[in-house]
C-alpha atoms as a PDB file:
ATOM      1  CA  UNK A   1       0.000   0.000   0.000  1.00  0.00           C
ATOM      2  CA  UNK A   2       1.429   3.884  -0.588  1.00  0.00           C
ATOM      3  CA  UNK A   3       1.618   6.233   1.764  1.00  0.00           C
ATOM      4  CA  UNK A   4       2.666   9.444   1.285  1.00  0.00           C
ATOM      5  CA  UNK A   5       5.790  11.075   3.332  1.00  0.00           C
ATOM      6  CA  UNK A   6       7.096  14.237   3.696  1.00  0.00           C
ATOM      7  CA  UNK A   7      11.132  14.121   2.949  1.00  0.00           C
ATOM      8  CA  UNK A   8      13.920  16.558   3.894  1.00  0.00           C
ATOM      9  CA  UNK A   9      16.938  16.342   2.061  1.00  0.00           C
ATOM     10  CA  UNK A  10      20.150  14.975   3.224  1.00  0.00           C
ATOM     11  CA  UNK A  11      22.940  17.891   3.985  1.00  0.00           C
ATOM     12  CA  UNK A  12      26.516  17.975   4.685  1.00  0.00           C
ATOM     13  CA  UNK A  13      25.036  18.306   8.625  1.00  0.00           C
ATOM     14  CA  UNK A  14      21.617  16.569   8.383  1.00  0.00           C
ATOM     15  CA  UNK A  15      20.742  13.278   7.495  1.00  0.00           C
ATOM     16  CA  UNK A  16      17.639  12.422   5.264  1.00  0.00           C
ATOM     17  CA  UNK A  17      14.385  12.461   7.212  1.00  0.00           C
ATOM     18  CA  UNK A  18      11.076  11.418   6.200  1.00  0.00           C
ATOM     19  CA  UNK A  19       7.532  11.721   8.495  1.00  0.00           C
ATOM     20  CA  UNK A  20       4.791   9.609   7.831  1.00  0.00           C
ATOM     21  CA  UNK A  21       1.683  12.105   8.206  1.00  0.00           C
ATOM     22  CA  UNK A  22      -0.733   8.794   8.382  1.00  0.00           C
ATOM     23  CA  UNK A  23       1.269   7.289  11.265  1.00  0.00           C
ATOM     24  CA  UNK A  24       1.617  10.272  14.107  1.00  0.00           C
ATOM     25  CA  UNK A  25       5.009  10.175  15.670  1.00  0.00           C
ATOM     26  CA  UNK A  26       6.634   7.569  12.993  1.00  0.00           C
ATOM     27  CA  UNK A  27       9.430   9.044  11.342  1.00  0.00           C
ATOM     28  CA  UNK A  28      12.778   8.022  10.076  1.00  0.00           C
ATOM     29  CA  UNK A  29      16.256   9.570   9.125  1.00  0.00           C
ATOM     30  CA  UNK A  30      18.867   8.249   7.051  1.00  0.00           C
ATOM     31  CA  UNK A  31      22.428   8.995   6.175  1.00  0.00           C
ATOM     32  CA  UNK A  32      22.023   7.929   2.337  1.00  0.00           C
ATOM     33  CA  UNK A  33      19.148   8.954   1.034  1.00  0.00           C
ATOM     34  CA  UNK A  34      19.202   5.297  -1.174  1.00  0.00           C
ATOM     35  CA  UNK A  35      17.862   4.093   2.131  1.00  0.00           C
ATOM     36  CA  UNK A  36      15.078   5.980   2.215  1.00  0.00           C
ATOM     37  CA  UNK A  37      12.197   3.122   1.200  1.00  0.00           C
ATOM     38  CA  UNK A  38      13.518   0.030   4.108  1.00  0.00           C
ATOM     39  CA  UNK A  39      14.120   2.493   6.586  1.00  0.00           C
ATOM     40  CA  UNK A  40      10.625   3.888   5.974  1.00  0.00           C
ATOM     41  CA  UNK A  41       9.351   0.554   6.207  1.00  0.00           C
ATOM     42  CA  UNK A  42      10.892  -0.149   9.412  1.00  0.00           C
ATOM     43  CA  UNK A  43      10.079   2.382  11.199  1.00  0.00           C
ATOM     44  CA  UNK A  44       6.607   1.705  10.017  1.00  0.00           C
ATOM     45  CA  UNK A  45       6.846  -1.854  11.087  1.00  0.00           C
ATOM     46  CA  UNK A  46       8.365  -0.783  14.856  1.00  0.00           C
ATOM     47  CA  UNK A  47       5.520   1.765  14.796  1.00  0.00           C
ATOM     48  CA  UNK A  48       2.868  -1.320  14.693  1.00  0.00           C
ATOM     49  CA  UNK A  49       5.625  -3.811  16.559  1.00  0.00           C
ATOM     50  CA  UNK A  50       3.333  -4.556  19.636  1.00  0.00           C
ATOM     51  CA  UNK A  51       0.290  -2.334  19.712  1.00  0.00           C
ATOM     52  CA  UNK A  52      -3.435  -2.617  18.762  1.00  0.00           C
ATOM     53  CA  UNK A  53      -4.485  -0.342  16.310  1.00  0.00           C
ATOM     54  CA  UNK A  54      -5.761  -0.408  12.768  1.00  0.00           C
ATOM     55  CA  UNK A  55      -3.980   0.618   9.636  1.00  0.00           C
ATOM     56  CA  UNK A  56      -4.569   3.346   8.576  1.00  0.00           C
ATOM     57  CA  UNK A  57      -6.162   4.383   5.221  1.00  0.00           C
ATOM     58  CA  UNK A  58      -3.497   6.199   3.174  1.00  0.00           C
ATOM     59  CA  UNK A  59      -4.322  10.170   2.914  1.00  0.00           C
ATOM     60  CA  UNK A  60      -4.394  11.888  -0.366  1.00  0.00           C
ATOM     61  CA  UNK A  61      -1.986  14.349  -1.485  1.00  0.00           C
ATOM     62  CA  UNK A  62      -4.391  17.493  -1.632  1.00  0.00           C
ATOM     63  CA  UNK A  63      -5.416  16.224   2.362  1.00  0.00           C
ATOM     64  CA  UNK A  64      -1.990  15.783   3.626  1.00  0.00           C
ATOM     65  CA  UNK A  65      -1.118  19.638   2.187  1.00  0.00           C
ATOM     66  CA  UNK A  66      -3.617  21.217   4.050  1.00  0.00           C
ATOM     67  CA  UNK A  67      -2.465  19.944   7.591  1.00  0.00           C
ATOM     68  CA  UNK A  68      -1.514  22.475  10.167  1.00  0.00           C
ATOM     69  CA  UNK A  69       1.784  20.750  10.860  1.00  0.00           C
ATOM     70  CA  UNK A  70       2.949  20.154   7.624  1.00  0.00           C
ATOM     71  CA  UNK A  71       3.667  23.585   6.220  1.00  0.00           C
ATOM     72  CA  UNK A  72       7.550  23.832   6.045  1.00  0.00           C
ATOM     73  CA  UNK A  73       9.360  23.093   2.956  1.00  0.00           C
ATOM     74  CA  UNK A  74      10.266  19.637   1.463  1.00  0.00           C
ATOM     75  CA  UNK A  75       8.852  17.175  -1.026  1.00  0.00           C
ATOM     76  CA  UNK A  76       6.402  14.504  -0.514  1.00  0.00           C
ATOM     77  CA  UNK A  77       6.933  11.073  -1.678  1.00  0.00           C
ATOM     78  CA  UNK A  78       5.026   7.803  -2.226  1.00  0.00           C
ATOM     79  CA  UNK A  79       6.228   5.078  -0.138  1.00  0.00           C
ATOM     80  CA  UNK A  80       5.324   1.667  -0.800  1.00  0.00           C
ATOM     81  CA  UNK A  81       4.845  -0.077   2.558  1.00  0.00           C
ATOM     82  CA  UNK A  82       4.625  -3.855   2.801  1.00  0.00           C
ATOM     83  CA  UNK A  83       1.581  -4.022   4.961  1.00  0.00           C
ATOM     84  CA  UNK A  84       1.859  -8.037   5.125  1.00  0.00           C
ATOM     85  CA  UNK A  85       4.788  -7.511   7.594  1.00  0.00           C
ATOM     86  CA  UNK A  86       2.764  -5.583   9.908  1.00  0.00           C
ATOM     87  CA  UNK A  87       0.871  -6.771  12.609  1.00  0.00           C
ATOM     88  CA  UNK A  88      -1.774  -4.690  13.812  1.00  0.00           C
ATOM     89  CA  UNK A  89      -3.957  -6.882  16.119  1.00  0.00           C
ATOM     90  CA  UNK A  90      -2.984  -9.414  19.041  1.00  0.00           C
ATOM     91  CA  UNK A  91      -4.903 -13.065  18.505  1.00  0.00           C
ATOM     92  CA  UNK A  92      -5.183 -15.848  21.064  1.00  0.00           C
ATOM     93  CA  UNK A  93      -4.511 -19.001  20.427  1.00  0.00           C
ATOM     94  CA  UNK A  94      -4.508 -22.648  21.758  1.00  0.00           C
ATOM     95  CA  UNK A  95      -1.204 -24.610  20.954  1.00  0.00           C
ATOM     96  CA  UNK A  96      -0.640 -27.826  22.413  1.00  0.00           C
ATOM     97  CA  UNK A  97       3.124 -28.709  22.385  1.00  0.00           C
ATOM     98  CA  UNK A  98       5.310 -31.645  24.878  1.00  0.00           C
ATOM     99  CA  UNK A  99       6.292 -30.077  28.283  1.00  0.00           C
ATOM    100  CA  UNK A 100       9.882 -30.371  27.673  1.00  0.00           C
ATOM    101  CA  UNK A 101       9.498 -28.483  25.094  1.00  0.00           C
ATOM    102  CA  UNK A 102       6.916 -25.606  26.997  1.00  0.00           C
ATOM    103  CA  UNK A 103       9.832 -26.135  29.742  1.00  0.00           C
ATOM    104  CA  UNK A 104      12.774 -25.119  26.924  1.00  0.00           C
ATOM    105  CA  UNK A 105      10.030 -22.355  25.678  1.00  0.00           C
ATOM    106  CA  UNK A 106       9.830 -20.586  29.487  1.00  0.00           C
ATOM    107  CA  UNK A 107      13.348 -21.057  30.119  1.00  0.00           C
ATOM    108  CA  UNK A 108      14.263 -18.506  26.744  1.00  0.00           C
ATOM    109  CA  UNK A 109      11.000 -16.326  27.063  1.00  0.00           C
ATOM    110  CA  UNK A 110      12.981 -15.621  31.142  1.00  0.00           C
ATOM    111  CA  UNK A 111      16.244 -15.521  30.031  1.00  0.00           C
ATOM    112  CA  UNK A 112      14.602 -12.324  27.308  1.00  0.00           C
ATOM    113  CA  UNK A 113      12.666 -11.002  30.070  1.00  0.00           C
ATOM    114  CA  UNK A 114       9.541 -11.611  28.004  1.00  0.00           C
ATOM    115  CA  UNK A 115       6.497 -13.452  28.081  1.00  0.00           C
ATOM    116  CA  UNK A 116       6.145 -16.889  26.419  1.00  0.00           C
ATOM    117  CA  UNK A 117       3.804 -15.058  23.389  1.00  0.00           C
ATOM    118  CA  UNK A 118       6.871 -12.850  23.382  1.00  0.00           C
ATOM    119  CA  UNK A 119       9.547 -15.372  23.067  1.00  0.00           C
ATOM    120  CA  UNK A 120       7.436 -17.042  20.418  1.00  0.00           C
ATOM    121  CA  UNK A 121       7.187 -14.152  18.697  1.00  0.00           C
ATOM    122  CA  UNK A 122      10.651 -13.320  18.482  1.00  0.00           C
ATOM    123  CA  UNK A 123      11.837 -16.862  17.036  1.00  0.00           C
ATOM    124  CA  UNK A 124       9.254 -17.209  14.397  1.00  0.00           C
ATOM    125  CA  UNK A 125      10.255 -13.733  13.476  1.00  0.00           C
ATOM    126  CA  UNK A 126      13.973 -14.876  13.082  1.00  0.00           C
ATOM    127  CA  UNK A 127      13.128 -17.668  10.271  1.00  0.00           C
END
């Protein structure tokens, strides 16, 4: 899905930044301005990483231009986000699964400091 960002160029100083008017307080900033599209879609993804919300339906051009807090000088871009990586809702679920294995599972998830969900989470994320 595209969603429009506002871009600031890269300087001698700066790096590149982008903001992501359809996801408030998701931005990202980049030293090579190549970089641009997967750092855009990682900071969406750690904007999602976690929390409940819907996606949002992408704004048009002629709405994002008449926000308030988008009047400074830049250019907007289209950025094509891969909404399949992003998880926007929490589901239960049943899983049955040996106890030495549940035992291994709990042992990780406390060695993390997370839950077992969490743990889960973070190895089926690896493959």
């Amino acid at each position: 899905m595209r969603y429009l960002g506002y871009v600031e160029a890269a300087s001698v100083v700066y790096a590149a930044s982008v903001v992501l008017p359809d996801f408030p307080g998701c931005f990202s900033a980049v030293d090579n301005e190549q970089d641009l599209n997967a750092a855009v879609q990682e900071a969406v993804e750690l904007h999602f990483d976690g929390e409940d919300f819907d996606l949002p339906t992408p704004l048009m051009l002629s709405e994002v231009q008449n926000l308030s807090n988008f009047d400074y000088q830049g250019a907007w871009m289209w950025f094509e986000i891969d909404t399949d990586k992003i998880s926007t809702k929490l589901q239960r679920v049943n899983i049955t699964i040996p106890t030495n294995i549940l035992t291994k599972l709990d042992l990780l998830a406390g060695n993390q400091h997370t839950s077992r969900s969490g743990m889960v989470r973070q190895l089926v994320e690896k493959f």
